[in-house]
N, C-alpha and C. Protein backbone atom coordinates (compact mmCIF):
# COMPACT_ATOMS: atom_id res chain seq x y z
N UNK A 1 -93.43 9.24 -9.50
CA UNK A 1 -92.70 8.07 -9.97
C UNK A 1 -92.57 7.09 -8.81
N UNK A 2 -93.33 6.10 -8.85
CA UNK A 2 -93.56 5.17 -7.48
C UNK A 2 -92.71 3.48 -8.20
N UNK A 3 -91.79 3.47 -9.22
CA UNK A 3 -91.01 2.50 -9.77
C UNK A 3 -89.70 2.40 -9.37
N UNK A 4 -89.55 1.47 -8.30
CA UNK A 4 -88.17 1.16 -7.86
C UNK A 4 -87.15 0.81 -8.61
N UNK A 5 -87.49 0.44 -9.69
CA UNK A 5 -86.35 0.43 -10.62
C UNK A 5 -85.63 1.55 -11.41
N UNK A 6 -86.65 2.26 -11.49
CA UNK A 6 -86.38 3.61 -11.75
C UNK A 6 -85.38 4.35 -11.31
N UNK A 7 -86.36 3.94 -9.73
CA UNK A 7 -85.85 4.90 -8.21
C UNK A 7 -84.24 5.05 -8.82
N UNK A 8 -84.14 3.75 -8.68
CA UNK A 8 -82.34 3.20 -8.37
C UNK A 8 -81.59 3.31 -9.60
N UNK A 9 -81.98 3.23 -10.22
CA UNK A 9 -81.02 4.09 -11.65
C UNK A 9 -81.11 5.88 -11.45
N UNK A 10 -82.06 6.01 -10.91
CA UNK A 10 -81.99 7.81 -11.15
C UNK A 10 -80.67 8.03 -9.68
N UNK A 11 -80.63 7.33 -8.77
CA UNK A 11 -79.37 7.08 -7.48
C UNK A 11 -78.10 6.72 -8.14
N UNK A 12 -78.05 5.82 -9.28
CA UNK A 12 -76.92 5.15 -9.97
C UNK A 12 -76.77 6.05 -10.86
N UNK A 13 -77.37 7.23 -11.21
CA UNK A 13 -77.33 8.02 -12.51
C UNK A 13 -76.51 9.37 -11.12
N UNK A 14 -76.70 8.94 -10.28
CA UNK A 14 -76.44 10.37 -9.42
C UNK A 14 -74.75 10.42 -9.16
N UNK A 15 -74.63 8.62 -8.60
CA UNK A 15 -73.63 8.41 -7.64
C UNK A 15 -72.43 8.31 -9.37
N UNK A 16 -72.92 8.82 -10.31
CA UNK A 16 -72.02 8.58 -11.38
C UNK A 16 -71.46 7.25 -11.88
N UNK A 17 -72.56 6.10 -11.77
CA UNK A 17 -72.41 4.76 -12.19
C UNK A 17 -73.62 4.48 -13.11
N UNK A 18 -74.00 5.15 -13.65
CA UNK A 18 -74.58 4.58 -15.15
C UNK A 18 -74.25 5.78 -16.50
N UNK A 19 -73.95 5.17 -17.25
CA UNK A 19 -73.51 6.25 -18.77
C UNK A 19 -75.03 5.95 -19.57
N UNK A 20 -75.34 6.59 -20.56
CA UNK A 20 -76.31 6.91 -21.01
C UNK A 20 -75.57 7.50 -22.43
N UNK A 21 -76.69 6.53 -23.25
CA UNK A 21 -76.75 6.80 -24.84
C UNK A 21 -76.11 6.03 -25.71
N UNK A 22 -76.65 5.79 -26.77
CA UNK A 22 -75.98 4.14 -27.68
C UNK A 22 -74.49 4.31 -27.44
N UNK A 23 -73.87 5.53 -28.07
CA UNK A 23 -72.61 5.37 -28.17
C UNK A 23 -71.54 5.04 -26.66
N UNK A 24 -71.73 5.75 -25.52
CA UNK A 24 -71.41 5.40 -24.47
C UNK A 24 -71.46 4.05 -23.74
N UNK A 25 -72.90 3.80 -23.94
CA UNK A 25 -73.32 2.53 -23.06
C UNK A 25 -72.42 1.37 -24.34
N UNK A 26 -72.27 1.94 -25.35
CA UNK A 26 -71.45 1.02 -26.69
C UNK A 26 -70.02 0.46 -25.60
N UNK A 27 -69.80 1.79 -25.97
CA UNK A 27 -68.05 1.90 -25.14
C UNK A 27 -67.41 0.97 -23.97
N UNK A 28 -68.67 1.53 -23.24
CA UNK A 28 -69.14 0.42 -21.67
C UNK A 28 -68.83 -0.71 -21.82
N UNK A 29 -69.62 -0.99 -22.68
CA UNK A 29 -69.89 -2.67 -22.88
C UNK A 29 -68.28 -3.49 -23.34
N UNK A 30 -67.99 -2.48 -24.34
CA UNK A 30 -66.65 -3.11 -25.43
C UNK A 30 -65.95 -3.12 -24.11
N UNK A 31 -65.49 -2.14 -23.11
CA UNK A 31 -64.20 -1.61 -22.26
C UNK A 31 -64.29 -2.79 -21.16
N UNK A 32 -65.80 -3.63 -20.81
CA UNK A 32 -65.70 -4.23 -20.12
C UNK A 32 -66.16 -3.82 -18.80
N UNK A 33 -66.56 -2.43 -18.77
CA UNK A 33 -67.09 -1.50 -17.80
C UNK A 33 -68.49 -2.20 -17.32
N UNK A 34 -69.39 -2.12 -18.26
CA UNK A 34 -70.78 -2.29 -18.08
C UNK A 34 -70.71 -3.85 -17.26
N UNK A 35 -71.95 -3.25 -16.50
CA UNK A 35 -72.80 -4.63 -15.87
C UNK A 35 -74.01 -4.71 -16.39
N UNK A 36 -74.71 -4.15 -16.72
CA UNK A 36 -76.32 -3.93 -16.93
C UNK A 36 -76.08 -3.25 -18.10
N UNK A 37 -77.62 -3.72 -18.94
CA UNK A 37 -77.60 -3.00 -19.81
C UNK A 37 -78.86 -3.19 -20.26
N UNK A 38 -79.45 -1.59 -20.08
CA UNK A 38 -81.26 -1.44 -20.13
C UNK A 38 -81.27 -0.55 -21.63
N UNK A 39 -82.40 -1.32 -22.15
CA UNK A 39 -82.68 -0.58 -23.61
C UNK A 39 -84.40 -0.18 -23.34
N UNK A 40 -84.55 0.92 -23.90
CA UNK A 40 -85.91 1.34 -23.72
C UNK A 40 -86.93 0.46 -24.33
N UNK A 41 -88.26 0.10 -24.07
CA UNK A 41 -89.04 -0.76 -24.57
C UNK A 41 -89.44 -0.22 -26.22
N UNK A 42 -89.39 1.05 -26.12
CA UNK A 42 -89.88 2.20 -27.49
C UNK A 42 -88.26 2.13 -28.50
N UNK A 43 -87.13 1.53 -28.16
CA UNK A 43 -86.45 1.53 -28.82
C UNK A 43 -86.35 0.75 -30.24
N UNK A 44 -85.73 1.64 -30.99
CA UNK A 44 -86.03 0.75 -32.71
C UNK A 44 -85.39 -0.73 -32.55
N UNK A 45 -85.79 -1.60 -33.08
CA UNK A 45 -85.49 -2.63 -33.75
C UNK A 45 -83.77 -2.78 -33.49
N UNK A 46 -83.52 -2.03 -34.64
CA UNK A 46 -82.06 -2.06 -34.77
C UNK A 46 -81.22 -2.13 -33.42
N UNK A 47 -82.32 -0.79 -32.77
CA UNK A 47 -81.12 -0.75 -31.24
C UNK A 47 -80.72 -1.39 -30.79
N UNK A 48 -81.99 -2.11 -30.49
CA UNK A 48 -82.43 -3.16 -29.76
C UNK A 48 -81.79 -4.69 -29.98
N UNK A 49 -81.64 -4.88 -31.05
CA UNK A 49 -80.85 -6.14 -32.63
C UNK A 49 -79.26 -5.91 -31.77
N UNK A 50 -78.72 -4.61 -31.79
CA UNK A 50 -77.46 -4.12 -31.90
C UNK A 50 -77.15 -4.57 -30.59
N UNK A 51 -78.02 -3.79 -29.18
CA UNK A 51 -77.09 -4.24 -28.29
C UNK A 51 -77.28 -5.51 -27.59
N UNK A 52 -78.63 -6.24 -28.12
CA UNK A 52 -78.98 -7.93 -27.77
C UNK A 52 -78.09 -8.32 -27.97
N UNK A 53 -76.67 -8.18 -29.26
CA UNK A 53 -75.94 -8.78 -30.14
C UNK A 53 -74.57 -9.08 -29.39
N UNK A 54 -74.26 -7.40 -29.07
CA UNK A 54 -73.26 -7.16 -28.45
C UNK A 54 -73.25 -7.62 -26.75
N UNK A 55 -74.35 -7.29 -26.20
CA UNK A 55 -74.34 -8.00 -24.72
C UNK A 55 -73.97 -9.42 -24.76
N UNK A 56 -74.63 -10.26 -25.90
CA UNK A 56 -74.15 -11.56 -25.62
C UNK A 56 -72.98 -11.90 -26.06
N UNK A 57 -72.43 -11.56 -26.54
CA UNK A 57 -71.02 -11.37 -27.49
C UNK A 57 -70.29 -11.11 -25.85
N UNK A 58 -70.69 -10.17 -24.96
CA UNK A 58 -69.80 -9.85 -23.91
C UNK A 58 -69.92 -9.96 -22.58
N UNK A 59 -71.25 -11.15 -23.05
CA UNK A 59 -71.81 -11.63 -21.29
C UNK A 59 -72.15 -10.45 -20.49
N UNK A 60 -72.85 -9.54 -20.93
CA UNK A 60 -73.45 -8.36 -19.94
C UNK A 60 -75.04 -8.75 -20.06
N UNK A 61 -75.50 -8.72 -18.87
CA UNK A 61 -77.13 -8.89 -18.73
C UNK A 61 -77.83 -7.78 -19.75
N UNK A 62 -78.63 -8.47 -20.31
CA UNK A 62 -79.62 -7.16 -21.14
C UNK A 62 -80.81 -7.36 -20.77
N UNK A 63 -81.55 -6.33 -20.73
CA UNK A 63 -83.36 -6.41 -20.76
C UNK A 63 -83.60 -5.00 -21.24
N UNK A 64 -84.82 -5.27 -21.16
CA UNK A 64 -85.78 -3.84 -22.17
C UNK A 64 -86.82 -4.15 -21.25
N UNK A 65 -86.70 -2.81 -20.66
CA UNK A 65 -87.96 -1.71 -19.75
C UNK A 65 -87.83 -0.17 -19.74
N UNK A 66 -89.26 -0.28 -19.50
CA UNK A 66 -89.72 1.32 -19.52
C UNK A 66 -89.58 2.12 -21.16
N UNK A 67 -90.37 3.15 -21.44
CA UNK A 67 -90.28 4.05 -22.20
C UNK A 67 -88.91 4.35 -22.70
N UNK A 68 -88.27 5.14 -23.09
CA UNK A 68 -87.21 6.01 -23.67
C UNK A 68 -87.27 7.07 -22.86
N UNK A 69 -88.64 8.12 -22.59
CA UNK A 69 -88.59 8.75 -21.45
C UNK A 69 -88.87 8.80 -20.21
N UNK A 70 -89.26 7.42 -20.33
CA UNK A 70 -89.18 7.10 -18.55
C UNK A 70 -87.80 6.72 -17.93
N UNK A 71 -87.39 6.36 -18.96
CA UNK A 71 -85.59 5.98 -18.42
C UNK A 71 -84.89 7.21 -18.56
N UNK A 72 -85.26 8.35 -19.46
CA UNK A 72 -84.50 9.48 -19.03
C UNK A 72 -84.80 10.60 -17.62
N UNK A 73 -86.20 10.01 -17.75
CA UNK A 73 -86.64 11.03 -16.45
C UNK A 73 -86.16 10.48 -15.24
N UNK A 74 -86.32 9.30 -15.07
CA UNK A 74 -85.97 8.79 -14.26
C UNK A 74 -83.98 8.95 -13.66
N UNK A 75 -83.43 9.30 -14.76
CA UNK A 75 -82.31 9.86 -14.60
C UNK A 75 -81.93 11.21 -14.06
N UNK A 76 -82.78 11.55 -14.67
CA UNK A 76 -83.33 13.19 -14.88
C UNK A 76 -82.60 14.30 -15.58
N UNK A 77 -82.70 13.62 -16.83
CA UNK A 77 -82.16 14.25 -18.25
C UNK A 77 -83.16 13.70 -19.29
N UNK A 78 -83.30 14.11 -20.50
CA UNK A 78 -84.25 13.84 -21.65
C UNK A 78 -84.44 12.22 -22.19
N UNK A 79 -84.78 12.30 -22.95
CA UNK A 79 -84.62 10.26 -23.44
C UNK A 79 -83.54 9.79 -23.38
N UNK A 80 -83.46 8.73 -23.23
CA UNK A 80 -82.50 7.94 -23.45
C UNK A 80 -82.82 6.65 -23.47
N UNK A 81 -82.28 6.03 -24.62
CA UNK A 81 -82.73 4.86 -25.58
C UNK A 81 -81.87 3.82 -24.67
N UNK A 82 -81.09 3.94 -24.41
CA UNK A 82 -79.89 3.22 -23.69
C UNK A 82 -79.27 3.69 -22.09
N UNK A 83 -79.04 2.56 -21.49
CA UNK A 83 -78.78 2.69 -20.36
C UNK A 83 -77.51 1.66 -19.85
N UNK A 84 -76.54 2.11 -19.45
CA UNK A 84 -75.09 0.96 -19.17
C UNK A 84 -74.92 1.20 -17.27
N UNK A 85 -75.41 -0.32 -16.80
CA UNK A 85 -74.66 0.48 -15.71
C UNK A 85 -73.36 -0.54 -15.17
N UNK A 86 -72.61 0.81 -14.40
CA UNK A 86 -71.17 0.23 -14.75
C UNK A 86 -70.79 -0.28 -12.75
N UNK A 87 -71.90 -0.08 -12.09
CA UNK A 87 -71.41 -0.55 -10.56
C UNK A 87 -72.37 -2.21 -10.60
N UNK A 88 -71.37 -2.75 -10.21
CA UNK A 88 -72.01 -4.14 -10.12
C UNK A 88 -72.78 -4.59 -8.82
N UNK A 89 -72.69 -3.22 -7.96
CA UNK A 89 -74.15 -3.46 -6.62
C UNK A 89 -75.45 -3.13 -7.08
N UNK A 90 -75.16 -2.02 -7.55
CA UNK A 90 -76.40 -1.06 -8.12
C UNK A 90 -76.84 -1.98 -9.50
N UNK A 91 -76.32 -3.02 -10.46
CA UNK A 91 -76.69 -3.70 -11.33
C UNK A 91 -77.64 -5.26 -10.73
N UNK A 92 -76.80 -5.58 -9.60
CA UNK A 92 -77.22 -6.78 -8.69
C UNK A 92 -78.61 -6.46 -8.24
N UNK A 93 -78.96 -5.06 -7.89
CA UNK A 93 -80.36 -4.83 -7.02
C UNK A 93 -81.33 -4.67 -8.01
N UNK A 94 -80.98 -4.05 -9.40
CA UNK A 94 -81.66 -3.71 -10.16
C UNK A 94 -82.55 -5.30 -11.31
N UNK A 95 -81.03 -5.88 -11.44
CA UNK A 95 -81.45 -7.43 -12.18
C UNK A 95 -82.67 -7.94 -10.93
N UNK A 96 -82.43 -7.86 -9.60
CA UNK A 96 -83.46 -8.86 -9.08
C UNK A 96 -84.40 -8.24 -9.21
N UNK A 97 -84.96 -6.75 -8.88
CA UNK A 97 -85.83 -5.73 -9.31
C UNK A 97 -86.61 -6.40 -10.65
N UNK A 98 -86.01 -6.34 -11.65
CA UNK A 98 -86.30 -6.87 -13.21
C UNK A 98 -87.11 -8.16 -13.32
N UNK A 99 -86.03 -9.01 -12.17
CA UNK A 99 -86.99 -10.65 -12.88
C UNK A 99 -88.12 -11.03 -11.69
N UNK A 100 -87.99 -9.90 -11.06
CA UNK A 100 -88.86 -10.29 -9.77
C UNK A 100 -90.54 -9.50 -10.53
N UNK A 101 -90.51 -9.10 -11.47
CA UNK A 101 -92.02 -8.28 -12.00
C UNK A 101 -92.23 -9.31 -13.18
């Protein structure tokens, strides 16, 4: 896995600053927690509809990268469709990561 964006979510998945899975990264978002918010590229429609909807509704950055299981491996747990992350350093390195490809 040679993807720095990755890298740094599977570090933010370590240091216990990203939640994982619709309903959580949901929570995130509503509580005001979330900074980031990554949806898998393989994610349905709907997901995808749902949390475009809700990020802008709550001013949290959204984008869609990587697989479903590249964002879980990269965690290093199984798929995951959804990704919230809730430290706003580790969200800052990752957004420039994003618009810089």
């Amino acid at each position: 896995m040679n993807d720095r964006v990755l890298s740094l979510l599977g570090l933010a998945a370590r240091s216990r600053n990203v939640v994982s899975g619709e309903f959580s990264a949901d929570k995130a978002i509503k509580e005001g927690n979330a900074m980031l918010v990554i949806v898998g590229t393989d994610a349905s429609d709907n997901t995808k509809k749902a949390f475009r909807n809700s990020c802008t509704f709550y001013k949290v950055p959204y984008y869609e990268y990587a697989t479903k299981e590249e964002l879980g491996h990269g965690m290093g747990k199984e798929l995951r469709a959804v990704l919230a992350v809730t430290d706003s350093g580790f969200a800052n390195s990752i957004m420039k990561l994003l618009e810089s490809r």
